[in-house]
PDB file of N, CA and C in Angstrom:
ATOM      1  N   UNK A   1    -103.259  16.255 -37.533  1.00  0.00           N
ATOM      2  CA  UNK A   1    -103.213  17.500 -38.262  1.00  0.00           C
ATOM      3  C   UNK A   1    -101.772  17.768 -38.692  1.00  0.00           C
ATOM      4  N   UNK A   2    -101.539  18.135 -39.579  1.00  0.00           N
ATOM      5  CA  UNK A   2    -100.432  18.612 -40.261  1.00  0.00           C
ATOM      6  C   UNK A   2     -99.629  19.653 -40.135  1.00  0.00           C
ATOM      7  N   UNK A   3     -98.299  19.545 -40.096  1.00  0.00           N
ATOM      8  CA  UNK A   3     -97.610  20.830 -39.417  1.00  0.00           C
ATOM      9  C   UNK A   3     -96.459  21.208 -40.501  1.00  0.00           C
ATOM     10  N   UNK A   4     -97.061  22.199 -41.464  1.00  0.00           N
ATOM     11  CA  UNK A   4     -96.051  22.601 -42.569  1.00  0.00           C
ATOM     12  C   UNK A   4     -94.877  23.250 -42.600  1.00  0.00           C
ATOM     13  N   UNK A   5     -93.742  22.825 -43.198  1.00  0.00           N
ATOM     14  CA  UNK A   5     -92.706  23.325 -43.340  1.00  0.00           C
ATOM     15  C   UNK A   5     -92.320  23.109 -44.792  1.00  0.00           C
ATOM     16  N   UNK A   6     -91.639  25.102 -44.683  1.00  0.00           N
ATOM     17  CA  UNK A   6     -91.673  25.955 -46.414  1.00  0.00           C
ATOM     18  C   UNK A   6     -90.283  24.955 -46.892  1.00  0.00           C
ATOM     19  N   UNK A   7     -90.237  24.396 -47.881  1.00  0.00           N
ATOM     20  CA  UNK A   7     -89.301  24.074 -48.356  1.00  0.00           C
ATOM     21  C   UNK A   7     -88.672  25.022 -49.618  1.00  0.00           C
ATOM     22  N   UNK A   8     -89.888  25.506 -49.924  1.00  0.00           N
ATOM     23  CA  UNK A   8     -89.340  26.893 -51.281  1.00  0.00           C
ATOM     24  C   UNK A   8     -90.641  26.971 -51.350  1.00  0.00           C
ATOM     25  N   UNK A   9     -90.332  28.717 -51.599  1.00  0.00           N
ATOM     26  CA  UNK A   9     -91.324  29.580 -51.688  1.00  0.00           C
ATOM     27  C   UNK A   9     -91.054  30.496 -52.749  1.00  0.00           C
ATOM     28  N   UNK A  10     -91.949  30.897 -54.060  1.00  0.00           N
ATOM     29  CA  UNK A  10     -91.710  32.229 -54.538  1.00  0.00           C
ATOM     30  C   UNK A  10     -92.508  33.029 -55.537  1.00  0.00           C
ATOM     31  N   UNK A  11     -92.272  33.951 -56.269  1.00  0.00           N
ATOM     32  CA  UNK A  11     -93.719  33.888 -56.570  1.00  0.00           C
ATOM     33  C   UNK A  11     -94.324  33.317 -58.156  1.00  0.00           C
ATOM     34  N   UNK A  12     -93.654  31.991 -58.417  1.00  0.00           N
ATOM     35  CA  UNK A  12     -93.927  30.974 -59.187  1.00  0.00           C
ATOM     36  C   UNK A  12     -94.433  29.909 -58.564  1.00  0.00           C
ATOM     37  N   UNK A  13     -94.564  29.684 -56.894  1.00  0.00           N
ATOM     38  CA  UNK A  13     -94.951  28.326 -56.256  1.00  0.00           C
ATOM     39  C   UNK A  13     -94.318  28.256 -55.348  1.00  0.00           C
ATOM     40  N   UNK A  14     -94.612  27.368 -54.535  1.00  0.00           N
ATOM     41  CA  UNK A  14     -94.177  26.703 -53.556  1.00  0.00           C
ATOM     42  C   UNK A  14     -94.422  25.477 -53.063  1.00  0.00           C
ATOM     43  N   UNK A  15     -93.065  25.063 -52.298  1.00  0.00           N
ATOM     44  CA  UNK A  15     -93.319  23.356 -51.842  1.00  0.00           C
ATOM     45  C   UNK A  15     -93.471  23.649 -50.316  1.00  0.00           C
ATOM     46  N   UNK A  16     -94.458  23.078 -49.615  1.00  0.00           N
ATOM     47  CA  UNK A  16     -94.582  22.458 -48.223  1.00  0.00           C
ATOM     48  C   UNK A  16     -94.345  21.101 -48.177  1.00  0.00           C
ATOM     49  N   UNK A  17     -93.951  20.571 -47.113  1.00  0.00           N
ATOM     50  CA  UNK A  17     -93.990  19.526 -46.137  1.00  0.00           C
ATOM     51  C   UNK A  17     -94.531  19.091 -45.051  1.00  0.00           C
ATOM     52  N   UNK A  18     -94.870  18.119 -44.627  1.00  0.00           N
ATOM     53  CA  UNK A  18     -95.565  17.666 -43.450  1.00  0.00           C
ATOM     54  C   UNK A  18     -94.421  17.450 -42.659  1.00  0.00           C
ATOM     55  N   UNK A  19     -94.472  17.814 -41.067  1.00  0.00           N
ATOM     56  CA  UNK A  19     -93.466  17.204 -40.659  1.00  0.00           C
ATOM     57  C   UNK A  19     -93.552  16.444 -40.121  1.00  0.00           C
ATOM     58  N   UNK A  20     -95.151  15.661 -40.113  1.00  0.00           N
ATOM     59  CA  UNK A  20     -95.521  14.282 -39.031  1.00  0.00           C
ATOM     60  C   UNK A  20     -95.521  13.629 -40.476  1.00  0.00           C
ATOM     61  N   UNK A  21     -96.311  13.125 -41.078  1.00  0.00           N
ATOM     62  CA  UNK A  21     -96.549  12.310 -42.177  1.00  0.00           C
ATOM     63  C   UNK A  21     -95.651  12.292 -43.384  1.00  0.00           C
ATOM     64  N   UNK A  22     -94.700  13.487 -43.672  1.00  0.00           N
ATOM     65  CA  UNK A  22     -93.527  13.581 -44.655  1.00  0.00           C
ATOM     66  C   UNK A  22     -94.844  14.008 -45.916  1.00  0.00           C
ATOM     67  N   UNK A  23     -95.345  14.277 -46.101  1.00  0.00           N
ATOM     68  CA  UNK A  23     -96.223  14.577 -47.360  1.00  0.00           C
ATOM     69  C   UNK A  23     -95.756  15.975 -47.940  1.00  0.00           C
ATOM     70  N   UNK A  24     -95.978  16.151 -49.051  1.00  0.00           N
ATOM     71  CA  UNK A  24     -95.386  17.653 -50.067  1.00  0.00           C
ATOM     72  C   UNK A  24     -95.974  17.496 -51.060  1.00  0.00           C
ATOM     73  N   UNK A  25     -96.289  18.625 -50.361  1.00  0.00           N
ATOM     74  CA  UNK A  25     -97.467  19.857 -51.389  1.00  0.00           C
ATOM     75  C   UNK A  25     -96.393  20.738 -52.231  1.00  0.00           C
ATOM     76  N   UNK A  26     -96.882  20.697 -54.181  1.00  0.00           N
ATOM     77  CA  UNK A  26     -95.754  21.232 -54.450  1.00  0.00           C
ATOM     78  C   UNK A  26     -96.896  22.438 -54.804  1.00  0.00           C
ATOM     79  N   UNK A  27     -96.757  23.668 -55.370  1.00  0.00           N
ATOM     80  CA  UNK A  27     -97.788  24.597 -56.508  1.00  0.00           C
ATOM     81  C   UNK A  27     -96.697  25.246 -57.047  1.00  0.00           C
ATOM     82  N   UNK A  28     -97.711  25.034 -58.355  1.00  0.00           N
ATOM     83  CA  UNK A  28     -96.899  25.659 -59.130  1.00  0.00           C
ATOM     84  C   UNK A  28     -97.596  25.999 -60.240  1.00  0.00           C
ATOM     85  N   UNK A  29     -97.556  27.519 -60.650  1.00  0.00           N
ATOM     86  CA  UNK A  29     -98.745  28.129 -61.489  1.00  0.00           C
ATOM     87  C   UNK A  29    -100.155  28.241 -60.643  1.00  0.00           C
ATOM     88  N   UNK A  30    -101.045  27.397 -61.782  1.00  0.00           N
ATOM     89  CA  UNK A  30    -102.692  27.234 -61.394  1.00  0.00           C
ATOM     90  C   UNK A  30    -102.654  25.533 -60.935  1.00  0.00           C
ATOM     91  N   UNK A  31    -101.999  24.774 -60.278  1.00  0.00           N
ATOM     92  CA  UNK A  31    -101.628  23.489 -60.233  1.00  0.00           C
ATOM     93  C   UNK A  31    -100.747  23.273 -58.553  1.00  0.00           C
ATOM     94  N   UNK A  32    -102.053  22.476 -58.005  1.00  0.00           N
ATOM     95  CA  UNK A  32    -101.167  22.129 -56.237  1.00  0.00           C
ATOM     96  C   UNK A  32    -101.271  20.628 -56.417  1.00  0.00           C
ATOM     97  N   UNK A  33    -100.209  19.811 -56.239  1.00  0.00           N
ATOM     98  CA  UNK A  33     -99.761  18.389 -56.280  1.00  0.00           C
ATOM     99  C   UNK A  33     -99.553  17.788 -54.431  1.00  0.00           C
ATOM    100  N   UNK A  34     -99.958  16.698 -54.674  1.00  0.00           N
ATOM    101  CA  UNK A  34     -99.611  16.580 -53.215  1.00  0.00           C
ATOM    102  C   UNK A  34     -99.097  15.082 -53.555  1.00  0.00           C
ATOM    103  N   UNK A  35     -97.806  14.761 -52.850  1.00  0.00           N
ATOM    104  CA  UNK A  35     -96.829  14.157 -53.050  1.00  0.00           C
ATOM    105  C   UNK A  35     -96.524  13.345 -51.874  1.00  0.00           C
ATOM    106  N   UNK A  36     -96.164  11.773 -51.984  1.00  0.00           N
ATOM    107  CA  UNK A  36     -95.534  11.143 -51.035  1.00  0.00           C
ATOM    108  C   UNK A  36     -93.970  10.936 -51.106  1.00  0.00           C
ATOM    109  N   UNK A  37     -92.906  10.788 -50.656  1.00  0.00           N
ATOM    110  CA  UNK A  37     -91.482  11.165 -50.808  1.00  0.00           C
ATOM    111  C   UNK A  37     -91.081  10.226 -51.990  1.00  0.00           C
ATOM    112  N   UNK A  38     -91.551   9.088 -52.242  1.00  0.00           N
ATOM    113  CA  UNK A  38     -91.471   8.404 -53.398  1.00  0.00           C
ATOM    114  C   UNK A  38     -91.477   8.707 -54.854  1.00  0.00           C
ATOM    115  N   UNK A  39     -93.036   9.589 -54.736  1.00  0.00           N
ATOM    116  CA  UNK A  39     -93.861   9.910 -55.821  1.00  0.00           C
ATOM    117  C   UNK A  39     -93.213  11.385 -56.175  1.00  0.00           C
ATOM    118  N   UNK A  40     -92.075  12.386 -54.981  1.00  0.00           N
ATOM    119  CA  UNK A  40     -92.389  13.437 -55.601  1.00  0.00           C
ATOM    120  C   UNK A  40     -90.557  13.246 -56.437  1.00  0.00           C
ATOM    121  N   UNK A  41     -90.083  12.304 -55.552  1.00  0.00           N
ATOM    122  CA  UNK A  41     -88.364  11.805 -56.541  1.00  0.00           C
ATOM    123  C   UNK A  41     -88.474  11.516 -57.973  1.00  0.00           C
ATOM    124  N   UNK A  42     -89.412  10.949 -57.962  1.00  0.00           N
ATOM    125  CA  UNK A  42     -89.969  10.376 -59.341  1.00  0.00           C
ATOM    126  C   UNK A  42     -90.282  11.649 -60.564  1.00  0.00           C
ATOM    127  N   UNK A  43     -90.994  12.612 -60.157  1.00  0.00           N
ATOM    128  CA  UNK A  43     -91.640  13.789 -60.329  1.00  0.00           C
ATOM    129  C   UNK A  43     -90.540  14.645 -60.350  1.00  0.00           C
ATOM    130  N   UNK A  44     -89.902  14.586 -59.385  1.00  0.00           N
ATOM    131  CA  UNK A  44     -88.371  15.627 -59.779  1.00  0.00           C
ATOM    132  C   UNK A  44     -87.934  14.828 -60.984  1.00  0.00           C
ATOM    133  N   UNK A  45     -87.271  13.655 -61.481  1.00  0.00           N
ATOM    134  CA  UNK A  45     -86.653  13.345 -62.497  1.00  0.00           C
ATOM    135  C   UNK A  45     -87.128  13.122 -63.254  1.00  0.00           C
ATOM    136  N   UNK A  46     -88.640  13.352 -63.413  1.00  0.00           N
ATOM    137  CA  UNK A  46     -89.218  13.874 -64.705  1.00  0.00           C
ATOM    138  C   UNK A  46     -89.610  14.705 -65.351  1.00  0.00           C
ATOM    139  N   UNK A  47     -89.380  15.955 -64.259  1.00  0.00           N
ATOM    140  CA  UNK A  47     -89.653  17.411 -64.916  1.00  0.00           C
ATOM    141  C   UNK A  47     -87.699  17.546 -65.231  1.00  0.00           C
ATOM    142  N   UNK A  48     -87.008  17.392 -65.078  1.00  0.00           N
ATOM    143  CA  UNK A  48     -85.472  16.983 -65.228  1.00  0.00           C
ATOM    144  C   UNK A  48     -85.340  16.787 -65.998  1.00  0.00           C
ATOM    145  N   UNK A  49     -85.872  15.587 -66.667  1.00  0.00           N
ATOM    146  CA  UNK A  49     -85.796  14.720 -68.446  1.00  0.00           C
ATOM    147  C   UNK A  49     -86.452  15.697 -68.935  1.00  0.00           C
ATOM    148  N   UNK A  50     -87.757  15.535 -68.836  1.00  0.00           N
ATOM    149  CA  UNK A  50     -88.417  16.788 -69.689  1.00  0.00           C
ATOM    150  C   UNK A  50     -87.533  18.005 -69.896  1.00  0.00           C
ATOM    151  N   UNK A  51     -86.951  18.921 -68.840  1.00  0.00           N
ATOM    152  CA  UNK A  51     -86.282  20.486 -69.022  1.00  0.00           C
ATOM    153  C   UNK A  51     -85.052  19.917 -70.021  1.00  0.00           C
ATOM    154  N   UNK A  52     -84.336  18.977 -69.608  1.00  0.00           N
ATOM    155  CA  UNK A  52     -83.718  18.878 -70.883  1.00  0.00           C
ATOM    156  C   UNK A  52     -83.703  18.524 -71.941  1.00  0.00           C
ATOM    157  N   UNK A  53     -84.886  17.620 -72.464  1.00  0.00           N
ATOM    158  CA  UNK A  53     -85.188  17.518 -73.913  1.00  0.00           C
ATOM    159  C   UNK A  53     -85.776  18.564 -74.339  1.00  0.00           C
ATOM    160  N   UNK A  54     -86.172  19.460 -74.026  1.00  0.00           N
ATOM    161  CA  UNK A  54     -87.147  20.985 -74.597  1.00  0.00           C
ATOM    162  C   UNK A  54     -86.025  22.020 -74.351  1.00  0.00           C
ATOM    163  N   UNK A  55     -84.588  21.694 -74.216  1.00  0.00           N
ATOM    164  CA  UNK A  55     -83.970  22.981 -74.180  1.00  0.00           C
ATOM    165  C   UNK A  55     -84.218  24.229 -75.624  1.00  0.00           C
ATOM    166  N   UNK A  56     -83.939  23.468 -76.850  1.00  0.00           N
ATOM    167  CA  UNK A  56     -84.213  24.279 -77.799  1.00  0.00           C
ATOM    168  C   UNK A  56     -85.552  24.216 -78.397  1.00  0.00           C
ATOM    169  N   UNK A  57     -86.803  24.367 -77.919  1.00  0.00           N
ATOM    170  CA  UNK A  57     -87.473  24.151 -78.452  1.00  0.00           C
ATOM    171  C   UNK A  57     -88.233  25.820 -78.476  1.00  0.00           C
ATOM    172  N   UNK A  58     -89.677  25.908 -79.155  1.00  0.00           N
ATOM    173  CA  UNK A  58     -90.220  27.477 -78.830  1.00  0.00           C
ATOM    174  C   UNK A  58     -90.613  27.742 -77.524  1.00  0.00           C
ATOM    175  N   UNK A  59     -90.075  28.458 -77.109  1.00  0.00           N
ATOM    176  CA  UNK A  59     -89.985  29.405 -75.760  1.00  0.00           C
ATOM    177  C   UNK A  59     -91.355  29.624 -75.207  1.00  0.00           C
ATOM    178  N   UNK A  60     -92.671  29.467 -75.958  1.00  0.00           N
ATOM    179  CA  UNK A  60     -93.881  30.339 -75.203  1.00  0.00           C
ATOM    180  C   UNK A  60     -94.992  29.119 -75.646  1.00  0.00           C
ATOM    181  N   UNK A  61     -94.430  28.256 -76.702  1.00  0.00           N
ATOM    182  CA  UNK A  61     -95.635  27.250 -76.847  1.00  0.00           C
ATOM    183  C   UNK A  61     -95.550  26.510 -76.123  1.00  0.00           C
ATOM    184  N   UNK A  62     -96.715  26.172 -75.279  1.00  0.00           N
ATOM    185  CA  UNK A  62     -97.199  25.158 -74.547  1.00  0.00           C
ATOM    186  C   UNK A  62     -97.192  23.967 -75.036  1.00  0.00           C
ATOM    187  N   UNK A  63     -96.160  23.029 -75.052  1.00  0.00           N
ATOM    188  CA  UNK A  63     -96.451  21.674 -75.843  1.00  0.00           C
ATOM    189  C   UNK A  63     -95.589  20.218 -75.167  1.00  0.00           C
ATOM    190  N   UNK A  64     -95.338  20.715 -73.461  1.00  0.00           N
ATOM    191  CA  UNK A  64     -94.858  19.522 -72.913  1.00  0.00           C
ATOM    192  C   UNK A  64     -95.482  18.555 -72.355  1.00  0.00           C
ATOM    193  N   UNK A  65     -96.368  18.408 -71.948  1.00  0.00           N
ATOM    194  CA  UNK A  65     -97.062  17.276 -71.169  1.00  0.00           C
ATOM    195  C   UNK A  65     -96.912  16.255 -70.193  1.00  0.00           C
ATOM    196  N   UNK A  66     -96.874  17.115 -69.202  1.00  0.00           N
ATOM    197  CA  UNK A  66     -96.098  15.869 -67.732  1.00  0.00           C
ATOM    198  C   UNK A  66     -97.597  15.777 -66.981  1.00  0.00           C
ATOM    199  N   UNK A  67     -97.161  14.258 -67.213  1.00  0.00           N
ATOM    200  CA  UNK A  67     -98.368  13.548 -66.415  1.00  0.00           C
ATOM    201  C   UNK A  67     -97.859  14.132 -64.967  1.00  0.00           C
ATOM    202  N   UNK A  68     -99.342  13.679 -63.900  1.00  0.00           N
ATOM    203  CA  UNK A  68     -99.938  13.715 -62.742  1.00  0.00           C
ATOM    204  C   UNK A  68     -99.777  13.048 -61.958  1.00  0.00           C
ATOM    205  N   UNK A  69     -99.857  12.597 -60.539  1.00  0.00           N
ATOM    206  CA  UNK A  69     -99.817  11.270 -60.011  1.00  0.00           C
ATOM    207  C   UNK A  69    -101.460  10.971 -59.959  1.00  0.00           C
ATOM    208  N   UNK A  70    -102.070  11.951 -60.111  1.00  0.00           N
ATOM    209  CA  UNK A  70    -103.785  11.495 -60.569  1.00  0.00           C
ATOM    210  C   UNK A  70    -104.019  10.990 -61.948  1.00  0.00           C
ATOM    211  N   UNK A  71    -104.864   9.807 -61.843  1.00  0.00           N
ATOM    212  CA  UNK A  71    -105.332   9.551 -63.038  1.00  0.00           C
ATOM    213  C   UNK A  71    -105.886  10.382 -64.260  1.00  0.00           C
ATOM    214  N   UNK A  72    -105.652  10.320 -65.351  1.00  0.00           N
ATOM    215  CA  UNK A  72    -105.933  11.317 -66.655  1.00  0.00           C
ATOM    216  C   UNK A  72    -105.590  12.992 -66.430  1.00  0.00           C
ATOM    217  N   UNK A  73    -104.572  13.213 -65.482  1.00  0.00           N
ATOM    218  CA  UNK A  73    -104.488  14.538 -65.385  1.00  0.00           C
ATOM    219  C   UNK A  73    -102.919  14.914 -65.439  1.00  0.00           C
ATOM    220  N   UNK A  74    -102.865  16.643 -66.593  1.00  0.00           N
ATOM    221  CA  UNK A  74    -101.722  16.325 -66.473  1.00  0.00           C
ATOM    222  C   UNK A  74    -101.281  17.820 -66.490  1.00  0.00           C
ATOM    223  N   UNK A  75    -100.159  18.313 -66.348  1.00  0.00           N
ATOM    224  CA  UNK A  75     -99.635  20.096 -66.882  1.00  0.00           C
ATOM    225  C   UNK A  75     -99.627  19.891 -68.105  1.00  0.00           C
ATOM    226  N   UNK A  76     -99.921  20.986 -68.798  1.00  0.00           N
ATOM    227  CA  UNK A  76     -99.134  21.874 -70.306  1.00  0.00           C
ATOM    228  C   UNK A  76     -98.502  23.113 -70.063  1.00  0.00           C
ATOM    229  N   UNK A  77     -97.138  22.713 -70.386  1.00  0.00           N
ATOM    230  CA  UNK A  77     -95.981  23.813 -69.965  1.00  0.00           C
ATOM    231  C   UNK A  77     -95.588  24.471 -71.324  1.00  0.00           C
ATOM    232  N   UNK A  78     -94.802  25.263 -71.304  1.00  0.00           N
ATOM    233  CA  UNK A  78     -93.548  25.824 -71.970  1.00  0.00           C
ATOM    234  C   UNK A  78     -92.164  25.235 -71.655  1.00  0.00           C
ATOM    235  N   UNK A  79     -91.658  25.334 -72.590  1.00  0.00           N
ATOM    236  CA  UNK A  79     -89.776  25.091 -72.226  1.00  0.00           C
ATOM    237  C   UNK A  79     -89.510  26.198 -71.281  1.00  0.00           C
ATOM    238  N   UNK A  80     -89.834  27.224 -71.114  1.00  0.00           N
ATOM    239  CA  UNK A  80     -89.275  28.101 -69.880  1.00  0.00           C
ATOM    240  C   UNK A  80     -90.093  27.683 -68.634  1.00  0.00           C
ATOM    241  N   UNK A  81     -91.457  27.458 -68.701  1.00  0.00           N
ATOM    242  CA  UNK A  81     -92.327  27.052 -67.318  1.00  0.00           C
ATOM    243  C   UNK A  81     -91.568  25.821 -67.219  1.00  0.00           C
ATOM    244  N   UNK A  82     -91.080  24.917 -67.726  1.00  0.00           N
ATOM    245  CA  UNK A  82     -90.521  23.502 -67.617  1.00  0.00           C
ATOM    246  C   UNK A  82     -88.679  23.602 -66.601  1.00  0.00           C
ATOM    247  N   UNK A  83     -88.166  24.497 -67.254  1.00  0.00           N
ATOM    248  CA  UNK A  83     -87.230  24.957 -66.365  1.00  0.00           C
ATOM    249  C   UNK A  83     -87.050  25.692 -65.141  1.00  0.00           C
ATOM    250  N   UNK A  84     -88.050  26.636 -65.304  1.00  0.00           N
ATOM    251  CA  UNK A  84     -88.393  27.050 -63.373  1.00  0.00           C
ATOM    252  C   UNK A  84     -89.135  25.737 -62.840  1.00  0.00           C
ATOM    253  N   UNK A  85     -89.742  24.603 -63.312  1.00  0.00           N
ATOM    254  CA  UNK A  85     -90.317  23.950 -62.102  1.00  0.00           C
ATOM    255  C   UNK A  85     -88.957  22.722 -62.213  1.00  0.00           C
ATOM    256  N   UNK A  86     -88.127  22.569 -63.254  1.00  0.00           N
ATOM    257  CA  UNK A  86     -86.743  22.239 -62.853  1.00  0.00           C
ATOM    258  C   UNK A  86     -86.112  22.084 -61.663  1.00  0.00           C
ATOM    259  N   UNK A  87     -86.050  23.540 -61.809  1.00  0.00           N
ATOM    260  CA  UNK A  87     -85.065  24.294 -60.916  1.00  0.00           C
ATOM    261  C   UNK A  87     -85.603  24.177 -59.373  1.00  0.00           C
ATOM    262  N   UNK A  88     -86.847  24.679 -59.589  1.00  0.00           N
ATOM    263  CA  UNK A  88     -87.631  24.518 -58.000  1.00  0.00           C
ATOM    264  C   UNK A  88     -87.389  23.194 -57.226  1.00  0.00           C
ATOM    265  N   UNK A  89     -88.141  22.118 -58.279  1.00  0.00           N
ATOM    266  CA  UNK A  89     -87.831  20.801 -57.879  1.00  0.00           C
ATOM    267  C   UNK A  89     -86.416  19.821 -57.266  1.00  0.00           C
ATOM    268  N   UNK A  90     -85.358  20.951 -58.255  1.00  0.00           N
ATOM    269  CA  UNK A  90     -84.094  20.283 -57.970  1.00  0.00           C
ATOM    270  C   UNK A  90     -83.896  20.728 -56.200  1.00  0.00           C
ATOM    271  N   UNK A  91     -84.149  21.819 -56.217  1.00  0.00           N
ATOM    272  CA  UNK A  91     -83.860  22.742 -54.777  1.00  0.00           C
ATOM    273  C   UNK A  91     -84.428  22.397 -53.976  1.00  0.00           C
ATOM    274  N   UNK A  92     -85.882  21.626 -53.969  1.00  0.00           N
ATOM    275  CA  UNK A  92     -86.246  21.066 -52.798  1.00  0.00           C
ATOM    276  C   UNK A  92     -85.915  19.929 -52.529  1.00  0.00           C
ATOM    277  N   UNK A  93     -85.401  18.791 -54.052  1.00  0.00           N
ATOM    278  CA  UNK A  93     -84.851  17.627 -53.659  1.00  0.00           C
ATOM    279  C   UNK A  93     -83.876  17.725 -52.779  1.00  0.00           C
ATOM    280  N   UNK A  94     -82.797  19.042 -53.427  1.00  0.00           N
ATOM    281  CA  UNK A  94     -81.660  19.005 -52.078  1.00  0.00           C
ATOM    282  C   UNK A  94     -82.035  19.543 -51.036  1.00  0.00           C
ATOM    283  N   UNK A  95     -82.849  19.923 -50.315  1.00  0.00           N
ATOM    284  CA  UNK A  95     -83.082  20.386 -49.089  1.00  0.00           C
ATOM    285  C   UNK A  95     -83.536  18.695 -48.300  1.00  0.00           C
ATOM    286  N   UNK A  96     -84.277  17.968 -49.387  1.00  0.00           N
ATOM    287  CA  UNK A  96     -85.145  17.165 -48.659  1.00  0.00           C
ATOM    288  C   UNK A  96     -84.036  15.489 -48.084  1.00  0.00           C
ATOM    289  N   UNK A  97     -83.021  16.037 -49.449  1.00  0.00           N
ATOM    290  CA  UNK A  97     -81.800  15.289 -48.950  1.00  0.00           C
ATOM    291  C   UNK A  97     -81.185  15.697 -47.809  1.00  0.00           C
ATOM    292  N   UNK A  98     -81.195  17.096 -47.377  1.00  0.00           N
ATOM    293  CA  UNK A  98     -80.250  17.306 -46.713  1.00  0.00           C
ATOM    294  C   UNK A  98     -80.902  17.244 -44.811  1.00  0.00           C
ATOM    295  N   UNK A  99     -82.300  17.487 -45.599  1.00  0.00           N
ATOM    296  CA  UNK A  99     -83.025  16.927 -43.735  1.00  0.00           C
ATOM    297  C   UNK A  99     -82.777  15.755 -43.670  1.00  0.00           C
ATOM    298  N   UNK A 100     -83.144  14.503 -44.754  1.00  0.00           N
ATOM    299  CA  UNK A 100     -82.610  13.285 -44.534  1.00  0.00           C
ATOM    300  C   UNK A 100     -81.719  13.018 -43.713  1.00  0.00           C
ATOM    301  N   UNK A 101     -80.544  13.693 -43.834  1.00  0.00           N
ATOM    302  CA  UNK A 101     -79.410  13.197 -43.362  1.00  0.00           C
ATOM    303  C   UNK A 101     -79.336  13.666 -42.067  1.00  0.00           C
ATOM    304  N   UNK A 102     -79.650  15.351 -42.072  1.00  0.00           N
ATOM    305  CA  UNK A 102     -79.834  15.750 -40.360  1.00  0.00           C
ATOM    306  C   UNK A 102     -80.822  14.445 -39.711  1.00  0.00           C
ATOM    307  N   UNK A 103     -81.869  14.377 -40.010  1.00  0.00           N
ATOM    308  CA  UNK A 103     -82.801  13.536 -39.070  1.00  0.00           C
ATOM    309  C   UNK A 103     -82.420  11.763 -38.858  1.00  0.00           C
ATOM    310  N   UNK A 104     -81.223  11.198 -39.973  1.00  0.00           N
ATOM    311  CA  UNK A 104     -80.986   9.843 -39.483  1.00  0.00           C
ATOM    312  C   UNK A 104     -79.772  10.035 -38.613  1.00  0.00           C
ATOM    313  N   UNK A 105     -78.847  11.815 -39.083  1.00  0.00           N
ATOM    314  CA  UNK A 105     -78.095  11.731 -37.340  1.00  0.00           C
ATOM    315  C   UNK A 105     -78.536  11.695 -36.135  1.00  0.00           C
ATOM    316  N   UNK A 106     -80.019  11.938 -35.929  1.00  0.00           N
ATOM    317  CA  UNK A 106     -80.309  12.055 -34.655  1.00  0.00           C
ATOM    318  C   UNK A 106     -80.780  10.641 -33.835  1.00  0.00           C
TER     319      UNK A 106
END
């Protein structure tokens, strides 16, 4: 059984973690992803590329398209929904770096 820990929380989403199996659950919007530490690095630097090629683009149209780690499934964002899950993503990468490093000191 799984024992979650909040990596970010707010009221756009949130990421959990497993702390036996390392698994992360991200949500965000109407959309819960569940992630292996591989799959969600990958996933951070592609909502990353994405937020910055849509910097100038229209603000409220939905027209980005980031694939899934499920087959045929994917978000339709905005350039602003694309930058809060940015931002989220960047913040849990550094947290998830920064347990890294606590847990190979031990």
């Amino acid at each position: 059984m799984c024992n979650y820990q909040t990596l970010y929380h707010s009221k756009t989403g949130y990421a959990i973690r497993c702390q036996q199996c390392k698994g992360i659950q991200l949500a965000f919007g109407t959309t819960v992803i569940s992630f292996n530490h591989e799959e969600f690095e990958c996933f951070n630097k592609m909502v990353t590329r994405l937020a910055d090629d849509h910097i100038h683009s229209s603000e409220h149209e939905k027209a980005i398209c980031l694939p899934l780690p499920a087959d045929h499934v994917m978000m339709l964002l905005t350039p602003s929904e694309i930058a809060v899950l940015a931002d989220m993503t960047a913040e849990v990468q550094a947290l998830l770096q920064t347990y890294s490093i606590l847990e190979s000191a031990n």
